[in-house]
Protein backbone atom coordinates (compact mmCIF):
# COMPACT_ATOMS: atom_id res chain seq x y z
CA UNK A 1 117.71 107.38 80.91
CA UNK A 2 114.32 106.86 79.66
CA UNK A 3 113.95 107.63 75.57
CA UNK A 4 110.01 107.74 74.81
CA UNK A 5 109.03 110.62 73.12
CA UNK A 6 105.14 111.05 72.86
CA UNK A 7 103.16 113.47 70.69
CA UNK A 8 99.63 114.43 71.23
CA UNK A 9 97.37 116.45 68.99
CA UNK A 10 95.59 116.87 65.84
CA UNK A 11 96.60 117.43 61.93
CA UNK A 12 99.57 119.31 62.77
CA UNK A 13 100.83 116.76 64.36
CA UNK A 14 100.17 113.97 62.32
CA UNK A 15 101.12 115.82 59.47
CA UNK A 16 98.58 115.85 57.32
CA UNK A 17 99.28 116.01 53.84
CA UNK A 18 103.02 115.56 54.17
CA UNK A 19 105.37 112.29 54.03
CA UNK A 20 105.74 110.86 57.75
CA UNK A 21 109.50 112.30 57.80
CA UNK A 22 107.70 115.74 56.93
CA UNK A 23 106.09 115.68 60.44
CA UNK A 24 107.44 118.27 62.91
CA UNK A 25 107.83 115.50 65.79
CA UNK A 26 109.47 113.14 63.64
CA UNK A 27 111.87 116.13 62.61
CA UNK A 28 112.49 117.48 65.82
CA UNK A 29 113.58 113.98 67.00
CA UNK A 30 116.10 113.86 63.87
CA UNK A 31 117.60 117.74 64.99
CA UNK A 32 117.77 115.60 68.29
CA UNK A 33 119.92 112.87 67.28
CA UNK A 34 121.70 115.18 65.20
CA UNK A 35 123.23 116.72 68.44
CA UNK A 36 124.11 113.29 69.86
CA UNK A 37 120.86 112.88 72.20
CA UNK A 38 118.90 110.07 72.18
CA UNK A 39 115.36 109.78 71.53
CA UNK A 40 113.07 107.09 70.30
CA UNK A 41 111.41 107.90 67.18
CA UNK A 42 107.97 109.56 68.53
CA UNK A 43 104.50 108.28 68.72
CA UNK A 44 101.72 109.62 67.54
CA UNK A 45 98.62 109.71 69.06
CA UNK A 46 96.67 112.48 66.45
CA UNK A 47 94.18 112.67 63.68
CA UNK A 48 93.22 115.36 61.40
CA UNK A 49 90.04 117.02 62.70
CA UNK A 50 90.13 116.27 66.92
CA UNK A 51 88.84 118.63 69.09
CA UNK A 52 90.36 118.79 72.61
CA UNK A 53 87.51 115.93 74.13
CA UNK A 54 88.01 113.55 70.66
CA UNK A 55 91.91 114.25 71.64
CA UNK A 56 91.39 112.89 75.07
CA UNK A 57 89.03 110.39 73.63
CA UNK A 58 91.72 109.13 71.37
CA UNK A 59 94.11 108.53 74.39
CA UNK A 60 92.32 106.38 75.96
CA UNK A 61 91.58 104.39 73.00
CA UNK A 62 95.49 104.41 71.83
CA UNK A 63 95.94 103.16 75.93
CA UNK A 64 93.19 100.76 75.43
CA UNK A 65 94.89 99.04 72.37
CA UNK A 66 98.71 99.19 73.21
CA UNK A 67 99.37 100.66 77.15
CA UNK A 68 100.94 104.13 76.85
CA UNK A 69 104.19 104.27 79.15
CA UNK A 70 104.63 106.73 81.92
CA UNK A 71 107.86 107.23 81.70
CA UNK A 72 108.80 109.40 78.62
CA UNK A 73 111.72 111.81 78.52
CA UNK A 74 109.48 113.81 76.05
CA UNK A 75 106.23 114.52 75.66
CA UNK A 76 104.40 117.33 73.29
CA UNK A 77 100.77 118.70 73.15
CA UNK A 78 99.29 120.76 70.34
CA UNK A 79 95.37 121.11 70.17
CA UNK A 80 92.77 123.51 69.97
CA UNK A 81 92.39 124.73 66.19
CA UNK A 82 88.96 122.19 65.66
CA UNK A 83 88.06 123.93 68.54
CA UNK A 84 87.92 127.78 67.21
CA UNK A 85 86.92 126.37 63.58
CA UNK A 86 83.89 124.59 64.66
CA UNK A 87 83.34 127.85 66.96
CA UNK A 88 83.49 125.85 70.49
CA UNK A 89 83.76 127.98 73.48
CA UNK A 90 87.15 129.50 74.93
CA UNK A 91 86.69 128.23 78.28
CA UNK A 92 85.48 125.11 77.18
CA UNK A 93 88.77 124.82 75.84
CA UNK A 94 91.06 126.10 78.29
CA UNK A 95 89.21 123.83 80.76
CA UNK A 96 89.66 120.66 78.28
CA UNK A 97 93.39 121.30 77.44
CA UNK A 98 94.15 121.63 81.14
CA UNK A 99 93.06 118.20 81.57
CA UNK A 100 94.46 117.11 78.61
CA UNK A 101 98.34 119.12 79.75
CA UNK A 102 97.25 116.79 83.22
CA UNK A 103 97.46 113.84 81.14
CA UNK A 104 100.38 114.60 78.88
CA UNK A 105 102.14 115.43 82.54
CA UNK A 106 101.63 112.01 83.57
CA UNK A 107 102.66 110.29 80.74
CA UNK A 108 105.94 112.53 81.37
CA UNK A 109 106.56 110.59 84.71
CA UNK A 110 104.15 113.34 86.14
CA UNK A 111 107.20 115.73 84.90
CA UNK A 112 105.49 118.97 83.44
CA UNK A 113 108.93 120.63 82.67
CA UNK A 114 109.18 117.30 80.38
CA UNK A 115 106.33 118.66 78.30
CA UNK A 116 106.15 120.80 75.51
CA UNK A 117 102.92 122.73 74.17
CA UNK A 118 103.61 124.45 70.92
CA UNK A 119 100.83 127.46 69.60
CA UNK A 120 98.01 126.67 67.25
CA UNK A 121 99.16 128.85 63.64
CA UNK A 122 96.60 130.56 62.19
CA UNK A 123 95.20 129.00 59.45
CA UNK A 124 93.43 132.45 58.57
CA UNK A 125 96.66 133.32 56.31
CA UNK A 126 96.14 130.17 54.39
CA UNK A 127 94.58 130.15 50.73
CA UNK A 128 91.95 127.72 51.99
CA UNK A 129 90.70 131.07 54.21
CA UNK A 130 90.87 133.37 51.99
CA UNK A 131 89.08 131.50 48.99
CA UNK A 132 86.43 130.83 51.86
CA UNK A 133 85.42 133.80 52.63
CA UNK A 134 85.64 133.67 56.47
CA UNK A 135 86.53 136.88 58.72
CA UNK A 136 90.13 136.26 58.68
CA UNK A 137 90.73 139.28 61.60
CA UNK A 138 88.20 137.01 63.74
CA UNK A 139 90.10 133.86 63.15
CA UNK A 140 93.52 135.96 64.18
CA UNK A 141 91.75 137.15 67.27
CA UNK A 142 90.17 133.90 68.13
CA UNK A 143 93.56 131.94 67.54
CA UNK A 144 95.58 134.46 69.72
CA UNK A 145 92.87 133.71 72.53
CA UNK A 146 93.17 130.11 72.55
CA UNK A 147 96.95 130.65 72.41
CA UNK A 148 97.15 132.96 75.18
CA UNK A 149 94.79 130.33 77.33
CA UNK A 150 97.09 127.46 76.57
CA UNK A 151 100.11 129.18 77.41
CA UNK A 152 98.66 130.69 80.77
CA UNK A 153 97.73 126.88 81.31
CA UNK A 154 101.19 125.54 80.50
CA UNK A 155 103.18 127.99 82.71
CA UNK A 156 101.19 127.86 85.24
CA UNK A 157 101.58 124.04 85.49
CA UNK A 158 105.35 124.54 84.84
CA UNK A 159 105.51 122.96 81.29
CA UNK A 160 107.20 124.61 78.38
CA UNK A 161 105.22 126.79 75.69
CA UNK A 162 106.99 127.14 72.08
CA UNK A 163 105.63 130.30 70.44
CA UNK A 164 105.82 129.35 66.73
CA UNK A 165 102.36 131.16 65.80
CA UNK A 166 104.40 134.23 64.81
CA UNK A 167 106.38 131.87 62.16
CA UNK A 168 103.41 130.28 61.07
CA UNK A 169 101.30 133.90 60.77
CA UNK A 170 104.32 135.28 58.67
CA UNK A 171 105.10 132.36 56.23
CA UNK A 172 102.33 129.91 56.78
CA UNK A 173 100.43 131.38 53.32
CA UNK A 174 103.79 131.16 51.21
CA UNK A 175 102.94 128.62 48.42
CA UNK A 176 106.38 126.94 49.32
CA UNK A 177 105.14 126.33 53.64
CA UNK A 178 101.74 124.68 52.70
CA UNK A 179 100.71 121.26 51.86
CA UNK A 180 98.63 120.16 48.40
CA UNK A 181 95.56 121.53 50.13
CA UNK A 182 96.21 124.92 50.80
CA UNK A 183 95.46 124.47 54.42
CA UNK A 184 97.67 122.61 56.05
CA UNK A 185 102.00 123.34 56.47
CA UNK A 186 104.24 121.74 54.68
CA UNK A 187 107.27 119.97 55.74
CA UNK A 188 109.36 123.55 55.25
CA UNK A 189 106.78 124.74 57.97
CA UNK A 190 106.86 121.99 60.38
CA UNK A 191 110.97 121.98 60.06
CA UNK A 192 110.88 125.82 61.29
CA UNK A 193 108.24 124.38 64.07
CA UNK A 194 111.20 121.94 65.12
CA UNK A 195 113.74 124.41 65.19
CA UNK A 196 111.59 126.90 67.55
CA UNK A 197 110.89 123.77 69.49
CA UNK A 198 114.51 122.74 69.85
CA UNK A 199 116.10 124.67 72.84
CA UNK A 200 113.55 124.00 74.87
CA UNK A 201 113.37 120.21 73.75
CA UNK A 202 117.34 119.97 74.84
CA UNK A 203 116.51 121.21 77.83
CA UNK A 204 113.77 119.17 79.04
CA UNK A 205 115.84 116.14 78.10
CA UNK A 206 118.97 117.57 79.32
CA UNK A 207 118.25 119.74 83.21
CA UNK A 208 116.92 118.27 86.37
CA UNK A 209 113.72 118.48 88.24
CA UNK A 210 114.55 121.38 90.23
CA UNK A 211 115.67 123.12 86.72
CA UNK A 212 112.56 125.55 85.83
CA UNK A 213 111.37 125.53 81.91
CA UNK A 214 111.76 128.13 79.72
CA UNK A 215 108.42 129.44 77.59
CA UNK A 216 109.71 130.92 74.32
C-alpha cells in the first residue's frame, strides 16, 4: 500500500503563522495514525500568497528540485483565496484550479477519488477585514463563488470536496481560531479543518476504485 500524502496550496496550508504541528495536513495525518492507518507525514508544496498559476508554478519547481511521486494514497488541494483578494476573475480561476485538480489527480496515481479539495474560509470575518475597511458582504459573496466553482470542478472529476467554509465563517473571527496576525487560523481552526476532512480522508485511503467519493 502506497503511504505518500501530498498537500497543495497556499497559507492555509502551510500554516502560516502557526508551529508546523499546527498545520491542518500535518494534523489530519496525526487523527490518521491515531486510528491505526498509515500515512507518511505530508509534503508541502505551499506558500503564503500563491495564486492558482504561482500554485502550479510552484509544482513544477518543487518537481524540478526533488521528483514528486505518482503514487500517493493521499493527495489535498486548497487554492483560490489570492485569487478573489487580488480581484482575479472567477473563470480564470475555475479554469486554473481544474488544471491544477488534473495535476493533483495524477500525482494520486491518476486516482481523483484519492484527492481531497477543502473550501477557501472567508477571511471577511477576520479582524484583519474588518479593521480594513473592505466590503465584507462582497468578500462572502465572492468566496462562496469560488467555492461553489471548485466544488462543481471536484465532483465533476470525481474527487472529494470538504465543506469547512461554514466552520471557518462561524468561528474563524474568535480571538482563540486566529493566528498573531488577525488573518490567518490558528491551530484550533486548522484541527476543526482536519476533523471535517477526516471521513472522507479514511475513505479515500480505505475503499476501492470502483467505490464513489463522498463531497461533505
Amino acid at each position: 500500500m502506497r503511504h505518500g500524502f501530498l498537500a497543495l496550496g497556499d497559507s492555509y496550508t502551510i500554516g502560516e503563522g502557526v508551529p508546523e504541528a499546527g498545520r491542518w495536513p500535518v494534523q489530519l495525518a496525526a487523527l490518521l495514525h491515531a486510528r491505526g492507518i498509515a500515512l507518511d507525514a505530508p509534503r508541502i508544496i505551499a506558500t503564503t500568497g500563491w495564486t492558482t498559476d504561482e500554485l502550479d508554478a510552484g509544482i513544477d519547481a518543487a518537481n524540478a528540485a526533488d521528483p514528486i511521486p505518482t503514487d500517493h494514497a493521499l493527495v489535498s488541494l486548497l487554492i483560490g483565496v489570492n485569487n478573489q483578494y487580488r480581484g482575479r476573475p472567477l473563470a480564470e480561476y475555475e479554469v486554473q484550479f481544474a488544471g491544477l485538480l488534473e495535476r493533483a489527480i495524477e500525482f494520486a496515481a491518476g486516482e481523483a477519488s484519492r484527492v481531497i479539495v477543502l473550501a477557501i474560509p472567508d477571511w471577511g470575518v477576520t479582524p484583519f477585514a474588518i479593521q480594513s475597511g473592505r466590503d465584507r458582504a462582497q468578500i462572502a459573496a465572492q468566496i462562496d463563488a469560488f467555492n461553489a466553482s471548485a466544488r462543481r470542478v471536484a465532483e465533476a472529476r470525481g474527487a472529494r470536496f470538504v465543506d469547512t467554509a461554514p466552520t471557518s465563517r462561524e468561528r474563524g473571527g474568535e480571538v482563540a481560531m486566529l493566528a498573531d496576525d488577525g488573518l490567518h487560523p490558528s491551530a484550533a481552526l486548522y484541527a476543526m479543518w482536519a476533523d471535517e476532512a477526516m471521513a472522507d480522508a479514511v475513505s479515500a485511503l480505505t475503499t476501492g476504485l470502483s467505490d464513489s467519493p463522498t463531497a461533505r
